[in-house]
PDB file of N, CA and C in Angstrom:
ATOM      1  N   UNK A   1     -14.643  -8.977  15.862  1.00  0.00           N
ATOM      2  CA  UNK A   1     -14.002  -8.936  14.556  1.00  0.00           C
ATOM      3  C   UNK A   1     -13.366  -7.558  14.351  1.00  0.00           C
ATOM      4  N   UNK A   2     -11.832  -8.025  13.917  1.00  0.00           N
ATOM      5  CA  UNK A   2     -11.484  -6.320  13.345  1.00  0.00           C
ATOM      6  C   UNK A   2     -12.040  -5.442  12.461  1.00  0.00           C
ATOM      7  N   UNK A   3     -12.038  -4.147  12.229  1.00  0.00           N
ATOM      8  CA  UNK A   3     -12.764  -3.454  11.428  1.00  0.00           C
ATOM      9  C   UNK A   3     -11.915  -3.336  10.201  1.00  0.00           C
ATOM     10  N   UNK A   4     -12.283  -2.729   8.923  1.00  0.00           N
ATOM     11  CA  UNK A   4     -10.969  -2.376   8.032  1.00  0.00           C
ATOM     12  C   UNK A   4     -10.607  -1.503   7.949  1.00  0.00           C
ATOM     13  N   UNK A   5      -9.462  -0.994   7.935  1.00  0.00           N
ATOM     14  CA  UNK A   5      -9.069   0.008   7.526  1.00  0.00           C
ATOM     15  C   UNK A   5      -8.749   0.823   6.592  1.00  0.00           C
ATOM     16  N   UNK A   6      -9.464   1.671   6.217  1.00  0.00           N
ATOM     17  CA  UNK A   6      -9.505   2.066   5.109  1.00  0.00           C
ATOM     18  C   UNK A   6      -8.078   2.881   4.440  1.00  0.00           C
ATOM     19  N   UNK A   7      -7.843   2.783   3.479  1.00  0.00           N
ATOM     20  CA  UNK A   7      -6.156   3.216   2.963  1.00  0.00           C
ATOM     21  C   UNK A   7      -6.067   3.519   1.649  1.00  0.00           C
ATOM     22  N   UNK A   8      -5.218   4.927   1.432  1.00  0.00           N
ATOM     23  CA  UNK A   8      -5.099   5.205   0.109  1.00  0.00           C
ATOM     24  C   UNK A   8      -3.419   5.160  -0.178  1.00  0.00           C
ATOM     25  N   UNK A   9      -3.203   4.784  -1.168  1.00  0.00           N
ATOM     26  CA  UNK A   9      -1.463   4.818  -1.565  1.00  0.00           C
ATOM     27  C   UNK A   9      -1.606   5.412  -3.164  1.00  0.00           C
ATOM     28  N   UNK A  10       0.107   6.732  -3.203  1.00  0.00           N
ATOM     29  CA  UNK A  10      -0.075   7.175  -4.463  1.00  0.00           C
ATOM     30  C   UNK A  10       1.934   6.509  -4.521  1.00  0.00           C
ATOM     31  N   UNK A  11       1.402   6.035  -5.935  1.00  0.00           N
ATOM     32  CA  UNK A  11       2.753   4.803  -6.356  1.00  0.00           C
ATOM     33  C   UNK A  11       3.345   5.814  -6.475  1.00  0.00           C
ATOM     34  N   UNK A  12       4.703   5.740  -6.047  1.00  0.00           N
ATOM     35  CA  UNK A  12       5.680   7.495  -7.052  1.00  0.00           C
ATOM     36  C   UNK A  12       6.772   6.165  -7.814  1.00  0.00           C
ATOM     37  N   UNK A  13       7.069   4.846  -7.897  1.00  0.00           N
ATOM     38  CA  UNK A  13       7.976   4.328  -8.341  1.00  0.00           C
ATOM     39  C   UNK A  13       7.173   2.912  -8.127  1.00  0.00           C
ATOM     40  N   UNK A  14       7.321   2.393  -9.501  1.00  0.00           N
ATOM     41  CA  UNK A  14       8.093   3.211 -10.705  1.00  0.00           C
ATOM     42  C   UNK A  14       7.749   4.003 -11.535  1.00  0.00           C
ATOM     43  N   UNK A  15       8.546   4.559 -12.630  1.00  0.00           N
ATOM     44  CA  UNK A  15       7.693   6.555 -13.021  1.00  0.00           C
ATOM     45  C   UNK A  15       6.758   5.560 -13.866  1.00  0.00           C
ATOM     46  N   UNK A  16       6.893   4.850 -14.407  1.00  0.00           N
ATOM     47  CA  UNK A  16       5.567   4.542 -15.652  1.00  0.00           C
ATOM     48  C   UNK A  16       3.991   3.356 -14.861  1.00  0.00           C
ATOM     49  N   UNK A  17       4.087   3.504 -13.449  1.00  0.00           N
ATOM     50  CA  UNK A  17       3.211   2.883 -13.231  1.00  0.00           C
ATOM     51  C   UNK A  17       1.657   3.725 -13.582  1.00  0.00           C
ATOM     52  N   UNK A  18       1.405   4.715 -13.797  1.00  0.00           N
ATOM     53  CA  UNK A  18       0.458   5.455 -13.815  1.00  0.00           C
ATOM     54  C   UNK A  18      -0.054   4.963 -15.878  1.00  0.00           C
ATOM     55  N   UNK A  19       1.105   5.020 -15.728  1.00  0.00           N
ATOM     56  CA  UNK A  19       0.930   5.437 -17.642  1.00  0.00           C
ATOM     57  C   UNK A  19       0.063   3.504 -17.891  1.00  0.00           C
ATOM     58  N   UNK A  20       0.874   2.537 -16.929  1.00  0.00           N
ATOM     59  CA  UNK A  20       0.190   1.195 -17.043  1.00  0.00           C
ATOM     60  C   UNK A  20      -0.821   0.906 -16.758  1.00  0.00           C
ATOM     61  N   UNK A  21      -1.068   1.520 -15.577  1.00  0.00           N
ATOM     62  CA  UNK A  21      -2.342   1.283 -15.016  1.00  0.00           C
ATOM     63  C   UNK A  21      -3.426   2.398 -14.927  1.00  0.00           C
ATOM     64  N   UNK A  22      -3.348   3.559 -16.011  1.00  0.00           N
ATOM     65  CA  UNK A  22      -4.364   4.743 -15.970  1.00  0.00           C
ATOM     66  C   UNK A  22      -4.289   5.522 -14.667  1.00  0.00           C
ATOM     67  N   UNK A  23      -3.690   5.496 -13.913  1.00  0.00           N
ATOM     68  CA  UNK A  23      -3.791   6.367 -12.555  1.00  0.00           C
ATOM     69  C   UNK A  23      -2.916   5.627 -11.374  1.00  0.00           C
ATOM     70  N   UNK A  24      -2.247   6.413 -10.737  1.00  0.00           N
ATOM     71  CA  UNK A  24      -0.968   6.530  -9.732  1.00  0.00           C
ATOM     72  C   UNK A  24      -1.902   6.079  -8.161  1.00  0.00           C
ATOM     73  N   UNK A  25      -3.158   6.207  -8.245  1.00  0.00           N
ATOM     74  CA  UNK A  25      -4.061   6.555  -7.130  1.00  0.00           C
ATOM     75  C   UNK A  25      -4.406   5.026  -6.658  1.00  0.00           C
ATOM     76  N   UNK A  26      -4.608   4.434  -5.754  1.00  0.00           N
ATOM     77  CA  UNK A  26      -5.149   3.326  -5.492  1.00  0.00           C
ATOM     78  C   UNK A  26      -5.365   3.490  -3.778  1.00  0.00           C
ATOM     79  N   UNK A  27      -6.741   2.390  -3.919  1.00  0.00           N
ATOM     80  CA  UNK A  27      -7.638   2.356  -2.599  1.00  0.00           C
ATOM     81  C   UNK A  27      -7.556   0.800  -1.845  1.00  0.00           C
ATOM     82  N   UNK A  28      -7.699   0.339  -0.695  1.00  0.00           N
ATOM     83  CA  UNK A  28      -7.942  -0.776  -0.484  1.00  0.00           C
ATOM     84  C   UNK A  28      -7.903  -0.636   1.084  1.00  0.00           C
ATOM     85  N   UNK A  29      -7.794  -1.911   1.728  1.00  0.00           N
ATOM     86  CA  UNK A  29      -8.411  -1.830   3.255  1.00  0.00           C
ATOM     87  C   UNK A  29      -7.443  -3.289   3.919  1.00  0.00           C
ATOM     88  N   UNK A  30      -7.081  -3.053   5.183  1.00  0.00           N
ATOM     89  CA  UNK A  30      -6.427  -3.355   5.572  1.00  0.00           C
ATOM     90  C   UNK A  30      -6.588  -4.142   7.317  1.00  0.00           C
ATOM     91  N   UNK A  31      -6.715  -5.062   7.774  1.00  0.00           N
ATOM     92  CA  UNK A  31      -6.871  -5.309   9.006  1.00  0.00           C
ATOM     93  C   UNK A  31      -5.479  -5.719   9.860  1.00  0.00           C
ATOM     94  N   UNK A  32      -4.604  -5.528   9.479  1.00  0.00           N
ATOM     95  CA  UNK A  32      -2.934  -5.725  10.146  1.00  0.00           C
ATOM     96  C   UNK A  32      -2.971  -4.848  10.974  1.00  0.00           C
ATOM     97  N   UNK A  33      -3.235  -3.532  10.988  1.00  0.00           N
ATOM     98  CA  UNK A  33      -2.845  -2.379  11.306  1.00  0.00           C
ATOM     99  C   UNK A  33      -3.289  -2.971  13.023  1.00  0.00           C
ATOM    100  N   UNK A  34      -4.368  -3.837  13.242  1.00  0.00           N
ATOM    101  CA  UNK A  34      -4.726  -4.081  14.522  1.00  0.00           C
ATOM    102  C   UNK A  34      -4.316  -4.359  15.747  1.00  0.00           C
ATOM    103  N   UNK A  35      -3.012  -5.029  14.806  1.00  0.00           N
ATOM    104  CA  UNK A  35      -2.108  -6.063  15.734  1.00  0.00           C
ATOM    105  C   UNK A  35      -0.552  -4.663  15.750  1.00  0.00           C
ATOM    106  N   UNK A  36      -0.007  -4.296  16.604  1.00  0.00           N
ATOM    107  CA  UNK A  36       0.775  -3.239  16.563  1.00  0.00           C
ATOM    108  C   UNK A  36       2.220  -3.915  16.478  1.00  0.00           C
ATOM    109  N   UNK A  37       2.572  -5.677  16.899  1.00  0.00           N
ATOM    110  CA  UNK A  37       3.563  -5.803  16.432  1.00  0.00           C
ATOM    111  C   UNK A  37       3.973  -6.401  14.501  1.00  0.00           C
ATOM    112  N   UNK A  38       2.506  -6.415  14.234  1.00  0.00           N
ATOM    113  CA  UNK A  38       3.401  -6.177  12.169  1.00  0.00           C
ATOM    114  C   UNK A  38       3.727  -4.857  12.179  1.00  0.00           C
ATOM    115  N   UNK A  39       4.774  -5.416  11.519  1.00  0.00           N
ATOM    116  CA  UNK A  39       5.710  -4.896  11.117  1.00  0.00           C
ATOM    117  C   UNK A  39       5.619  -4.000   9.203  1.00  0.00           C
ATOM    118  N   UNK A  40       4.640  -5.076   8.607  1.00  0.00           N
ATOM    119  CA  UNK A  40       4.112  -5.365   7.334  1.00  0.00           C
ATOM    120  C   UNK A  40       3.049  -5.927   7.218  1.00  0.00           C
ATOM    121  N   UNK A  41       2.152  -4.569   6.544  1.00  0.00           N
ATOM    122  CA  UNK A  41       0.595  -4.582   6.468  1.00  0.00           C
ATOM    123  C   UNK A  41       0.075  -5.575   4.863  1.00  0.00           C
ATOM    124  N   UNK A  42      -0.647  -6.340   5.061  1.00  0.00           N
ATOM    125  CA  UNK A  42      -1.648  -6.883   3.384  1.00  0.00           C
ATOM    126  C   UNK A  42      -2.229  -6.078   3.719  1.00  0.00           C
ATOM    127  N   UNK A  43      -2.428  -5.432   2.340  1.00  0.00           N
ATOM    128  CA  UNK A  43      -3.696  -4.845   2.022  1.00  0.00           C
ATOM    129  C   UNK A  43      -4.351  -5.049   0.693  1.00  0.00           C
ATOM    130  N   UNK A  44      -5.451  -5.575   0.612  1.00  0.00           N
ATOM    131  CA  UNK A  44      -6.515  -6.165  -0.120  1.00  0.00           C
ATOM    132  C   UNK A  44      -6.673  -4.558  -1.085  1.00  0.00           C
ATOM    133  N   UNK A  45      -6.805  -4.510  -2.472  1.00  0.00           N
ATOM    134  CA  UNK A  45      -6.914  -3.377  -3.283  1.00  0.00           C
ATOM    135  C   UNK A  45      -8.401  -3.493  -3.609  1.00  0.00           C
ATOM    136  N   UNK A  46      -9.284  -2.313  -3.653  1.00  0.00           N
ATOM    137  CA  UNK A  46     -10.520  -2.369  -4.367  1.00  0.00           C
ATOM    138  C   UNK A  46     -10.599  -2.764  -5.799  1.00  0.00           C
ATOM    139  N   UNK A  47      -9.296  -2.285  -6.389  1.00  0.00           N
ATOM    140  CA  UNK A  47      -9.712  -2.463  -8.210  1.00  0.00           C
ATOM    141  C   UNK A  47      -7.930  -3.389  -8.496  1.00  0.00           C
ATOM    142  N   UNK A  48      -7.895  -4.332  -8.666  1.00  0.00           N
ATOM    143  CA  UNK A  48      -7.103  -5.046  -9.333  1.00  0.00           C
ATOM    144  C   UNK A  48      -5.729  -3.980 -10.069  1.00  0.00           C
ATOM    145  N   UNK A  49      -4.260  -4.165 -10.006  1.00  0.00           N
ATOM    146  CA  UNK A  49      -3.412  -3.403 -11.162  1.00  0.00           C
ATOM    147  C   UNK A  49      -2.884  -4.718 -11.627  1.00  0.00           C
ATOM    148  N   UNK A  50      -2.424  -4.320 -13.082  1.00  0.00           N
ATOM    149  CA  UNK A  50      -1.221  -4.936 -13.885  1.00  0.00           C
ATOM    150  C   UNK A  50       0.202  -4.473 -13.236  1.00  0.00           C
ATOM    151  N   UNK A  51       0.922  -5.284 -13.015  1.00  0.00           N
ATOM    152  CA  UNK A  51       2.280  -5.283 -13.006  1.00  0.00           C
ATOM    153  C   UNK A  51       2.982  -6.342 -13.462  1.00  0.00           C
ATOM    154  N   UNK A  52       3.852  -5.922 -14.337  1.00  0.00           N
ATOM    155  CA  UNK A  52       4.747  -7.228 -15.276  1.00  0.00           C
ATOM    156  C   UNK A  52       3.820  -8.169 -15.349  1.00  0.00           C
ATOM    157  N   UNK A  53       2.814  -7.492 -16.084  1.00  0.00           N
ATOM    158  CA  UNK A  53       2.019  -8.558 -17.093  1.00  0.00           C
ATOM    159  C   UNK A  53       1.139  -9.846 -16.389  1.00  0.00           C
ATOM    160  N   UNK A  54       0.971  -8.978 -14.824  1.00  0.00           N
ATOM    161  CA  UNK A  54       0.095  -9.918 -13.729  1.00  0.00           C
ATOM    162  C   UNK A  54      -0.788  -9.040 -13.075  1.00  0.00           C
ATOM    163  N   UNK A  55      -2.090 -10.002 -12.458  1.00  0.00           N
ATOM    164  CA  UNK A  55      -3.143  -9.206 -12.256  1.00  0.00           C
ATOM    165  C   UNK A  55      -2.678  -9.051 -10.599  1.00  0.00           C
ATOM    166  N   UNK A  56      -3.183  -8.418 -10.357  1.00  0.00           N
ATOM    167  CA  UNK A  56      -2.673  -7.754  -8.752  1.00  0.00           C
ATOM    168  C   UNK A  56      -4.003  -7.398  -7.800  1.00  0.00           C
ATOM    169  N   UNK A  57      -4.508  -8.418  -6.983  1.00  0.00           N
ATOM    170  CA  UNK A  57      -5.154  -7.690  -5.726  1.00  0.00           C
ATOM    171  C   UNK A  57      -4.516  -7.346  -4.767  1.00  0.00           C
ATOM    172  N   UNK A  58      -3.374  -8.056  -4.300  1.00  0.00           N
ATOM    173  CA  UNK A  58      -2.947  -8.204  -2.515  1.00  0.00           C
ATOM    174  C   UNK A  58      -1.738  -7.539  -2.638  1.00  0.00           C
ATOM    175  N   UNK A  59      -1.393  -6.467  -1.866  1.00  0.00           N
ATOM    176  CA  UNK A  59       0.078  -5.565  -1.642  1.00  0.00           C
ATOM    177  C   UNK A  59       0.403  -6.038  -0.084  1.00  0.00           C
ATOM    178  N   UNK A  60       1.698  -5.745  -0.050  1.00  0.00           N
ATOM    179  CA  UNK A  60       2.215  -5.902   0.661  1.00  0.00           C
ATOM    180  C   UNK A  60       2.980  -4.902   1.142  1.00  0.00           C
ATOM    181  N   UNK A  61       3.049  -3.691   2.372  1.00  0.00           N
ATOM    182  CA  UNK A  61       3.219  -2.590   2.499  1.00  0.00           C
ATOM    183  C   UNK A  61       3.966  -2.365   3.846  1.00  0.00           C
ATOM    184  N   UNK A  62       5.145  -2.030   3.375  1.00  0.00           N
ATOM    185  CA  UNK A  62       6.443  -1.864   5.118  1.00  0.00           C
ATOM    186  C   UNK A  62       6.972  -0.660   5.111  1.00  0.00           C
ATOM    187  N   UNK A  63       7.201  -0.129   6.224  1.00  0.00           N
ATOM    188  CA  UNK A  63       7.853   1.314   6.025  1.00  0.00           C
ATOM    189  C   UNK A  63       8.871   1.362   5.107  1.00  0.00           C
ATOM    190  N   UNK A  64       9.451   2.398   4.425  1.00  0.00           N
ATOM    191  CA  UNK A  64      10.483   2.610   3.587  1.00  0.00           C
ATOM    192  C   UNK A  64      11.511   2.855   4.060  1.00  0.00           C
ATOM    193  N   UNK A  65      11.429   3.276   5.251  1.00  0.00           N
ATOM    194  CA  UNK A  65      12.636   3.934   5.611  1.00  0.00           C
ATOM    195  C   UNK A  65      13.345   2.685   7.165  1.00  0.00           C
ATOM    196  N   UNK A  66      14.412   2.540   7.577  1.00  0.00           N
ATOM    197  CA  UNK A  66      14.453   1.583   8.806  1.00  0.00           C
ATOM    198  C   UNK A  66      14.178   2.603  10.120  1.00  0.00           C
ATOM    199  N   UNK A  67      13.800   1.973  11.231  1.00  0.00           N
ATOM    200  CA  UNK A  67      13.229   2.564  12.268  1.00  0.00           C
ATOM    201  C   UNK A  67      11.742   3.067  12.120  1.00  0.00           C
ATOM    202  N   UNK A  68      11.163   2.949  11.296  1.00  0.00           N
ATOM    203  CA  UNK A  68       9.968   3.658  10.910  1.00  0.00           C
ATOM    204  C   UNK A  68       9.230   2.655  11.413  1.00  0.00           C
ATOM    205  N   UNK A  69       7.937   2.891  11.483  1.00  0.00           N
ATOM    206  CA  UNK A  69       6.638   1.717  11.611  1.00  0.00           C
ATOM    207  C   UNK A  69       5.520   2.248  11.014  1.00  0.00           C
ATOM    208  N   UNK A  70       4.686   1.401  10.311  1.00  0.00           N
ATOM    209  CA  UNK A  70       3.813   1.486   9.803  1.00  0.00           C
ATOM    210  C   UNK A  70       2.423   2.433  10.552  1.00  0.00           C
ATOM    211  N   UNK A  71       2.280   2.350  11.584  1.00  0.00           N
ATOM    212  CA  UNK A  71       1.344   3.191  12.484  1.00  0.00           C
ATOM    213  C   UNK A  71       1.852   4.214  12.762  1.00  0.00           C
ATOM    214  N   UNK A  72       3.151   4.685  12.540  1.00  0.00           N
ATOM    215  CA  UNK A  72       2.557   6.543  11.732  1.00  0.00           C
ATOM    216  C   UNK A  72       2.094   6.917  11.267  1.00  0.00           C
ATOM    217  N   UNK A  73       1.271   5.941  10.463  1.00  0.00           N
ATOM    218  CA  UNK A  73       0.190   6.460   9.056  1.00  0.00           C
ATOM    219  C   UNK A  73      -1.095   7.589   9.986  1.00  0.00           C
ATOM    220  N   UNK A  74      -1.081   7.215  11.439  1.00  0.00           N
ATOM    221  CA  UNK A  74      -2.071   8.221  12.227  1.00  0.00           C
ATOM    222  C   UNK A  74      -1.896   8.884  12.386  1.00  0.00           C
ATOM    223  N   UNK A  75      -0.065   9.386  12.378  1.00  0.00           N
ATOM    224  CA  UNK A  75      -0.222  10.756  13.063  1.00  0.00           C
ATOM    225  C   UNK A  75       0.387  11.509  11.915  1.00  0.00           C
ATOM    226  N   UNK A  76       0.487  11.040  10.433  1.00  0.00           N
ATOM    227  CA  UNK A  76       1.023  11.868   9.336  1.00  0.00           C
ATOM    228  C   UNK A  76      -0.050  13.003   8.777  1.00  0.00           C
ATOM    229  N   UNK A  77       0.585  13.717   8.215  1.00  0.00           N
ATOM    230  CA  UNK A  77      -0.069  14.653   7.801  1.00  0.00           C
ATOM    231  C   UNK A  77      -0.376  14.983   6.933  1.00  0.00           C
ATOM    232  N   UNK A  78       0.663  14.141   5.317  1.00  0.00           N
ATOM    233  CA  UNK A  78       0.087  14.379   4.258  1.00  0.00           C
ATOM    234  C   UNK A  78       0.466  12.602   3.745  1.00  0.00           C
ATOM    235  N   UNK A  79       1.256  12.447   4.533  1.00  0.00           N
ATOM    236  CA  UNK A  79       1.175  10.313   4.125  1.00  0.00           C
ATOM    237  C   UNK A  79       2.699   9.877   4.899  1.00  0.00           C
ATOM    238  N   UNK A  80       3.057   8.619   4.744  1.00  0.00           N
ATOM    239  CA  UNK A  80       3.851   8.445   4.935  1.00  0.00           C
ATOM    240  C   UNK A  80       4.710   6.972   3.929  1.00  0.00           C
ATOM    241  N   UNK A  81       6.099   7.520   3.560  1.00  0.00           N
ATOM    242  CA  UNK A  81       6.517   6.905   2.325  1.00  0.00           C
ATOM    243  C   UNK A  81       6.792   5.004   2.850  1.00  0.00           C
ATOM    244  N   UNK A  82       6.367   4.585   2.436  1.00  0.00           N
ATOM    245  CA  UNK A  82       6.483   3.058   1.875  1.00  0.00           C
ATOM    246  C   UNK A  82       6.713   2.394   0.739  1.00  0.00           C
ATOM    247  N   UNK A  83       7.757   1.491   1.222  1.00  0.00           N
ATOM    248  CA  UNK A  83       7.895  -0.064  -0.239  1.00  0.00           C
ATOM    249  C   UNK A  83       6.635  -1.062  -0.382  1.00  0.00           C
ATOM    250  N   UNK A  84       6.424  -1.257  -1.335  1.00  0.00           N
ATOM    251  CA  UNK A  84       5.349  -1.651  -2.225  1.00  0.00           C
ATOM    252  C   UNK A  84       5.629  -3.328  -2.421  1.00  0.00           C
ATOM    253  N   UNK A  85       5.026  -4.620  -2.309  1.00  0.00           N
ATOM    254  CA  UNK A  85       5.758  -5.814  -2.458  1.00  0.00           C
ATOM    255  C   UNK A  85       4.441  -5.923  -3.163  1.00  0.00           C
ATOM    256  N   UNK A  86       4.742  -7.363  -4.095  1.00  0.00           N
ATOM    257  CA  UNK A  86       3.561  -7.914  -4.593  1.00  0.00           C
ATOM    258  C   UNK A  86       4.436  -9.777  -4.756  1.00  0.00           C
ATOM    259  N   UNK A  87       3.438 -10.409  -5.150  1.00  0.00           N
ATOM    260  CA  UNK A  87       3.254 -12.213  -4.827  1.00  0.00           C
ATOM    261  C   UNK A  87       3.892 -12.320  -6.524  1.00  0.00           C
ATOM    262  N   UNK A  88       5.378 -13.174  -5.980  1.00  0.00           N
ATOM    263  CA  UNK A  88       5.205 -13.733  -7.495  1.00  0.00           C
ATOM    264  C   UNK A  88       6.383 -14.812  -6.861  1.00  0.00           C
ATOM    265  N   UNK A  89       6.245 -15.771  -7.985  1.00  0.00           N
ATOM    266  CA  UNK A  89       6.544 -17.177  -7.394  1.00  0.00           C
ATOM    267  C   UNK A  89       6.402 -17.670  -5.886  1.00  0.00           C
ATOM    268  N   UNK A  90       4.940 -17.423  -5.430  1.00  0.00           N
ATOM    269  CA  UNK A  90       4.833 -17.877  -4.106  1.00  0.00           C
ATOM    270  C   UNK A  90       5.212 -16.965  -2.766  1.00  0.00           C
ATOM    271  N   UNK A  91       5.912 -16.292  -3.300  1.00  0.00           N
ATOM    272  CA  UNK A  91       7.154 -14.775  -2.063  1.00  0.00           C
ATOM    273  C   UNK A  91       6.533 -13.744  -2.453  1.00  0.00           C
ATOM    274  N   UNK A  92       6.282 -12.621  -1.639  1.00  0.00           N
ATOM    275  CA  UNK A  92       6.974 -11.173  -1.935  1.00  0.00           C
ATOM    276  C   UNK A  92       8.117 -10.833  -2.216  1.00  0.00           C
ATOM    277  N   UNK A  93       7.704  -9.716  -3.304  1.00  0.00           N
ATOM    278  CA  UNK A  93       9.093  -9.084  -4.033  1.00  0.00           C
ATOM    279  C   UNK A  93       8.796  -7.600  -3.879  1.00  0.00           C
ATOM    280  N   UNK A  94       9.746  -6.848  -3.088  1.00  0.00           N
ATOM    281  CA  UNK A  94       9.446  -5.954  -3.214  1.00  0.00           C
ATOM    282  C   UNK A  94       9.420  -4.824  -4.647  1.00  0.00           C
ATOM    283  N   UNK A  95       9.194  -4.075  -5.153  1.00  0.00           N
ATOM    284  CA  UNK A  95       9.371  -3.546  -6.867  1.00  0.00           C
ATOM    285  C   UNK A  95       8.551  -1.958  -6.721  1.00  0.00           C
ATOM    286  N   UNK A  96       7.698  -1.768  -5.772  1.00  0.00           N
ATOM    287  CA  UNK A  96       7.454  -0.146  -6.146  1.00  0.00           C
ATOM    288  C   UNK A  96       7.368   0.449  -4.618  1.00  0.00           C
ATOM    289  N   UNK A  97       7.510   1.795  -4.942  1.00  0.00           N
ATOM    290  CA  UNK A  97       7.538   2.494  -3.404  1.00  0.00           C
ATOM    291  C   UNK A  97       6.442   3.690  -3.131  1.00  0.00           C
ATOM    292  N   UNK A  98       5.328   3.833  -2.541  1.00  0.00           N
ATOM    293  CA  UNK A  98       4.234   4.869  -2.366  1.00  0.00           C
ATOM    294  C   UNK A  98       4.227   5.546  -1.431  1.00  0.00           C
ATOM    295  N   UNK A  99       3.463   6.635  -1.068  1.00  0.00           N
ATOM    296  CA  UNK A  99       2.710   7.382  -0.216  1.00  0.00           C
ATOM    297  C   UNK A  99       1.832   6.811   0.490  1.00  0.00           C
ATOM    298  N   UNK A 100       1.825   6.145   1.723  1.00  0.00           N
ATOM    299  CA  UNK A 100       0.510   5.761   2.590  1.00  0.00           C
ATOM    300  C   UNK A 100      -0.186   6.699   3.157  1.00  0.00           C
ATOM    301  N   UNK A 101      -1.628   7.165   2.851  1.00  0.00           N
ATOM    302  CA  UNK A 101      -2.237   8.130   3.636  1.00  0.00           C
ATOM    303  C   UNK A 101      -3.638   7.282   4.213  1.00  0.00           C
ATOM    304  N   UNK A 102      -4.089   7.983   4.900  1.00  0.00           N
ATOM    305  CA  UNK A 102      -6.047   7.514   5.107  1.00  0.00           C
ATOM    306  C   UNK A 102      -6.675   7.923   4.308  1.00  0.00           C
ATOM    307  N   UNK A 103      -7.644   7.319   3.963  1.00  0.00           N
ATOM    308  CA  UNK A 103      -8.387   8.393   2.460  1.00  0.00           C
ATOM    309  C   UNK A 103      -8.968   9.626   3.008  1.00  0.00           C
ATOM    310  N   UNK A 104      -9.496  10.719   2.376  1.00  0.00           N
ATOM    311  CA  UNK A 104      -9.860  11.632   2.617  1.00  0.00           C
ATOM    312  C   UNK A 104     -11.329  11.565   2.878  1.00  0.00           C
ATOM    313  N   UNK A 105     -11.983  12.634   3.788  1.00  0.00           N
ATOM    314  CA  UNK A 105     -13.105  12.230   4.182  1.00  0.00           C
ATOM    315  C   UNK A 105     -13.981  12.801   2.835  1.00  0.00           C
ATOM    316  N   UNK A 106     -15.126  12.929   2.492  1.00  0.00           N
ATOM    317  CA  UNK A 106     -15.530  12.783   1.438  1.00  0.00           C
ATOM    318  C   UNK A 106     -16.633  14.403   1.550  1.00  0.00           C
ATOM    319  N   UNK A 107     -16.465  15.380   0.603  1.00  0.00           N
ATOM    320  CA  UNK A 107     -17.636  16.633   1.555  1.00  0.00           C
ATOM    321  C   UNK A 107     -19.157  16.022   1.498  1.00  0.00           C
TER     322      UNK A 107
END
């Protein structure tokens, strides 16, 4: 069985997601990362957000930039920028863009 991967993302867009959801910061874990040809990671969130007035566990997370891949997230150094998708009518839509880092180890 794969392990999870543990993952932190800080939303920078859109500017009022922090002000909606009390904090820019979010945690969750990820087993895509296993398989090296996704392209686009689910990642399962520890604490639920609101967005447009819907409850939110499951993101959907692709590099931001083209040519990029998601498994730079190993060799970054302070994160690496990604588009943000979430489930509505059945699809992903993409709508916010974050910082992917590893969480920090804990002292």
């Amino acid at each position: 069985m794969t392990q999870h991967l543990r993952l932190r993302l800080h939303v920078t867009e859109p500017w009022d997601f922090e002000r909606t959801n009390g904090t820019s910061e979010l945690t969750g874990w990820t087993i895509d990362y296993a398989d090296e040809e996704n392209e686009e990671w689910e990642v399962t969130l520890d604490h639920p957000i609101e967005f447009h007035d819907k409850h939110i566990r499951t993101l959907l997370l692709g590099p931001r930039y083209v040519g990029e891949h998601l498994r730079r997230i190993f060799d970054a150094v302070v994160g690496f920028p990604v588009r943000v998708a979430h489930r509505q009518d059945g699809d992903w839509h993409y709508a916010m863009t974050a910082m992917l880092s590893l969480p920090r180890e804990e002292d």
